[in-house]
C-alpha atoms as a PDB file:
ATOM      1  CA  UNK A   1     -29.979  -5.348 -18.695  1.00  0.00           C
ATOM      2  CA  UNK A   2     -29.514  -4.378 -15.194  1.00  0.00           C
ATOM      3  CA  UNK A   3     -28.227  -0.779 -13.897  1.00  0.00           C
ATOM      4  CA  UNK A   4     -25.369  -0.221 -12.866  1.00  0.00           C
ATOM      5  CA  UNK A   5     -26.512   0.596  -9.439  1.00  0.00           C
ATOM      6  CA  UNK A   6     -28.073  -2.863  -9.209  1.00  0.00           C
ATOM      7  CA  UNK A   7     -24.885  -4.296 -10.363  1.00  0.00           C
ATOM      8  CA  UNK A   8     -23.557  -2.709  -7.441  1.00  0.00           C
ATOM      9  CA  UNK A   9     -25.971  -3.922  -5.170  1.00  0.00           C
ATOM     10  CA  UNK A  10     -25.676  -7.317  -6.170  1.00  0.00           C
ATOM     11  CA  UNK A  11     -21.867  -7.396  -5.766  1.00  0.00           C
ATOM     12  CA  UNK A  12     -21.849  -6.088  -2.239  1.00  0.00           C
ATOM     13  CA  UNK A  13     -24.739  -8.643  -1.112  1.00  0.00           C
ATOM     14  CA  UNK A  14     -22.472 -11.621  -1.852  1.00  0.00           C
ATOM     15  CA  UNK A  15     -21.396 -13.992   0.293  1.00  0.00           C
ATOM     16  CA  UNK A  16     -17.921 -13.640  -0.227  1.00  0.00           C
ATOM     17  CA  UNK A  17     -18.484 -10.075   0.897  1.00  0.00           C
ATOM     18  CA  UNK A  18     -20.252 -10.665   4.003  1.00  0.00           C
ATOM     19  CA  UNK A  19     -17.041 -13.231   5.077  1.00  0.00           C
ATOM     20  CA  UNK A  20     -15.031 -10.653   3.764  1.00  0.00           C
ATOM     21  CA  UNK A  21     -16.419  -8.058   6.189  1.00  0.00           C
ATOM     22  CA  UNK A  22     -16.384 -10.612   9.170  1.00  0.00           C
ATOM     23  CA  UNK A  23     -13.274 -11.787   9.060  1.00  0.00           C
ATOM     24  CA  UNK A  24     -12.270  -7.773   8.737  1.00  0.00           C
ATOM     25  CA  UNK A  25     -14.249  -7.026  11.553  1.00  0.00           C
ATOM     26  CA  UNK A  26     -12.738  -9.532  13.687  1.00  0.00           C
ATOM     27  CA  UNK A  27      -9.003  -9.157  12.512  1.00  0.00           C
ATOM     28  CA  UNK A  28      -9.396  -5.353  13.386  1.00  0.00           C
ATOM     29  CA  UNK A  29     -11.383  -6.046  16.550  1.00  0.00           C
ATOM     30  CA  UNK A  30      -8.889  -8.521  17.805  1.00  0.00           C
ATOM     31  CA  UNK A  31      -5.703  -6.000  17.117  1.00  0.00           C
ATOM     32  CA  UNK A  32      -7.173  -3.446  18.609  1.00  0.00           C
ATOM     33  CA  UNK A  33      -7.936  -5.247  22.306  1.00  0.00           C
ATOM     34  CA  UNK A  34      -4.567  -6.598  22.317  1.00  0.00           C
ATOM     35  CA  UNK A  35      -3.523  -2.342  21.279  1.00  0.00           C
ATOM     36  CA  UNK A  36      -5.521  -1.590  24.008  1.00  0.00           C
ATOM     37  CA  UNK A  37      -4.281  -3.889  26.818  1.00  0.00           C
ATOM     38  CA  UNK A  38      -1.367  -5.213  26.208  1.00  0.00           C
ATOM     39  CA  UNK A  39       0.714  -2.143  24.275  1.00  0.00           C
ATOM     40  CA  UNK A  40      -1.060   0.878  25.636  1.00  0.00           C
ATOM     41  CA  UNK A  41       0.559   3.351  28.356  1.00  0.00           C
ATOM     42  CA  UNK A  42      -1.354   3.731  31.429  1.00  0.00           C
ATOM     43  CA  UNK A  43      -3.323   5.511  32.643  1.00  0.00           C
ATOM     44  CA  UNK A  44      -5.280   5.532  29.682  1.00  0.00           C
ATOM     45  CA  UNK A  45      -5.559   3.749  26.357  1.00  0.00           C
ATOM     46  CA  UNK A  46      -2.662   5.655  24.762  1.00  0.00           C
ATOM     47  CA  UNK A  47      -0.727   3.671  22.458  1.00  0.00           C
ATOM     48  CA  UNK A  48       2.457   4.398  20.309  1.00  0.00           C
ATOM     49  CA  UNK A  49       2.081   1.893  17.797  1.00  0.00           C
ATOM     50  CA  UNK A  50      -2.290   1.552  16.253  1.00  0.00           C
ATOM     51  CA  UNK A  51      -1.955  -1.806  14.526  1.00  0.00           C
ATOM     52  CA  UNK A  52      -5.580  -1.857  13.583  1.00  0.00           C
ATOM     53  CA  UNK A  53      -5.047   1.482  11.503  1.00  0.00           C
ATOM     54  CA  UNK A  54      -2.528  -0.289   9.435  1.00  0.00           C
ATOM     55  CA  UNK A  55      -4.756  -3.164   8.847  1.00  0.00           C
ATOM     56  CA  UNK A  56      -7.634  -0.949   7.823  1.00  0.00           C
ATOM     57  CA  UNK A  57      -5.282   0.547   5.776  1.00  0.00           C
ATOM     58  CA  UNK A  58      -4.494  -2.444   4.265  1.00  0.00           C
ATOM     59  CA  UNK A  59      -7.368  -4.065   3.884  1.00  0.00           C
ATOM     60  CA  UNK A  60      -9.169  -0.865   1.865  1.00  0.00           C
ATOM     61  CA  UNK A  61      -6.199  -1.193  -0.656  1.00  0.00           C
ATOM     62  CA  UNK A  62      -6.593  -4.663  -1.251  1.00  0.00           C
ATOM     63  CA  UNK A  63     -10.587  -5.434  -0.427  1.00  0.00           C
ATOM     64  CA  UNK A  64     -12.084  -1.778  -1.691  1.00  0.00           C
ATOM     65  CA  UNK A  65     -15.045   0.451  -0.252  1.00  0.00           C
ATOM     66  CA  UNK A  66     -16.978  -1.957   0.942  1.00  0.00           C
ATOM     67  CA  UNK A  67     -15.059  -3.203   3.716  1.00  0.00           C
ATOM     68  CA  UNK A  68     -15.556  -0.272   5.685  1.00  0.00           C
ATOM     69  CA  UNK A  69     -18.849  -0.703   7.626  1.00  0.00           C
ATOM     70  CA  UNK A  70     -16.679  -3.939   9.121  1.00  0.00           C
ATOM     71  CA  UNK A  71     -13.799  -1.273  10.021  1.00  0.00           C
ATOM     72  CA  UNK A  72     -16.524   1.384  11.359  1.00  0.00           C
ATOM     73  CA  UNK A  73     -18.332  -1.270  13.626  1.00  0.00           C
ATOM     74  CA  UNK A  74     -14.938  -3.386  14.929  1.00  0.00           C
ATOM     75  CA  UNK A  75     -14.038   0.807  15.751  1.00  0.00           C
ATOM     76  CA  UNK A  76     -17.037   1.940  17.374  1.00  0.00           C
ATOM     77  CA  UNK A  77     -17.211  -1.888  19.177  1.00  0.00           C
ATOM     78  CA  UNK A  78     -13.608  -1.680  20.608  1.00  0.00           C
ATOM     79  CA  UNK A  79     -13.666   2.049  21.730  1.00  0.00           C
ATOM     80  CA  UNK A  80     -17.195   1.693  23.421  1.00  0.00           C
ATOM     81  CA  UNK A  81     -16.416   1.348  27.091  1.00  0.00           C
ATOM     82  CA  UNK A  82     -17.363  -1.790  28.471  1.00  0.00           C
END
């Protein structure tokens, strides 16, 4: 009988996860260059509307806990300076 921690383990290891976590990385990446260049007010990258908060929102609700390594990295990926 396997642990519950290794249950754990298994689940987030699945493929479905890891295509889970892509496509939320790319969804959130995605919103938040079009945030950044096409709805932000110069001269900076302030915006009035953050769609990529609402999808991380969303996407915890209906994915769970272990989306958000996809939402951390698309973050830290679209606010690192290029």
């Amino acid at each position: 009988m396997a642990s519950a921690s290794e249950e754990r383990v298994g689940r987030i290891l699945t493929k479905q996860s890891l295509l889970a976590n892509l496509l939320v990385f790319a969804a959130y990446y995605v919103a938040a260059t079009f945030g950044m260049k096409f709805v932000s007010i110069p001269p900076g990258n302030l915006t009035l509307i953050w769609l990529p908060s609402g999808l991380a929102m969303a996407c915890l609700i209906l994915g769970g806990r272990h989306l958000l390594p996809a939402i951390f990295l698309a973050s830290y990926a679209s606010n690192t300076p290029h």
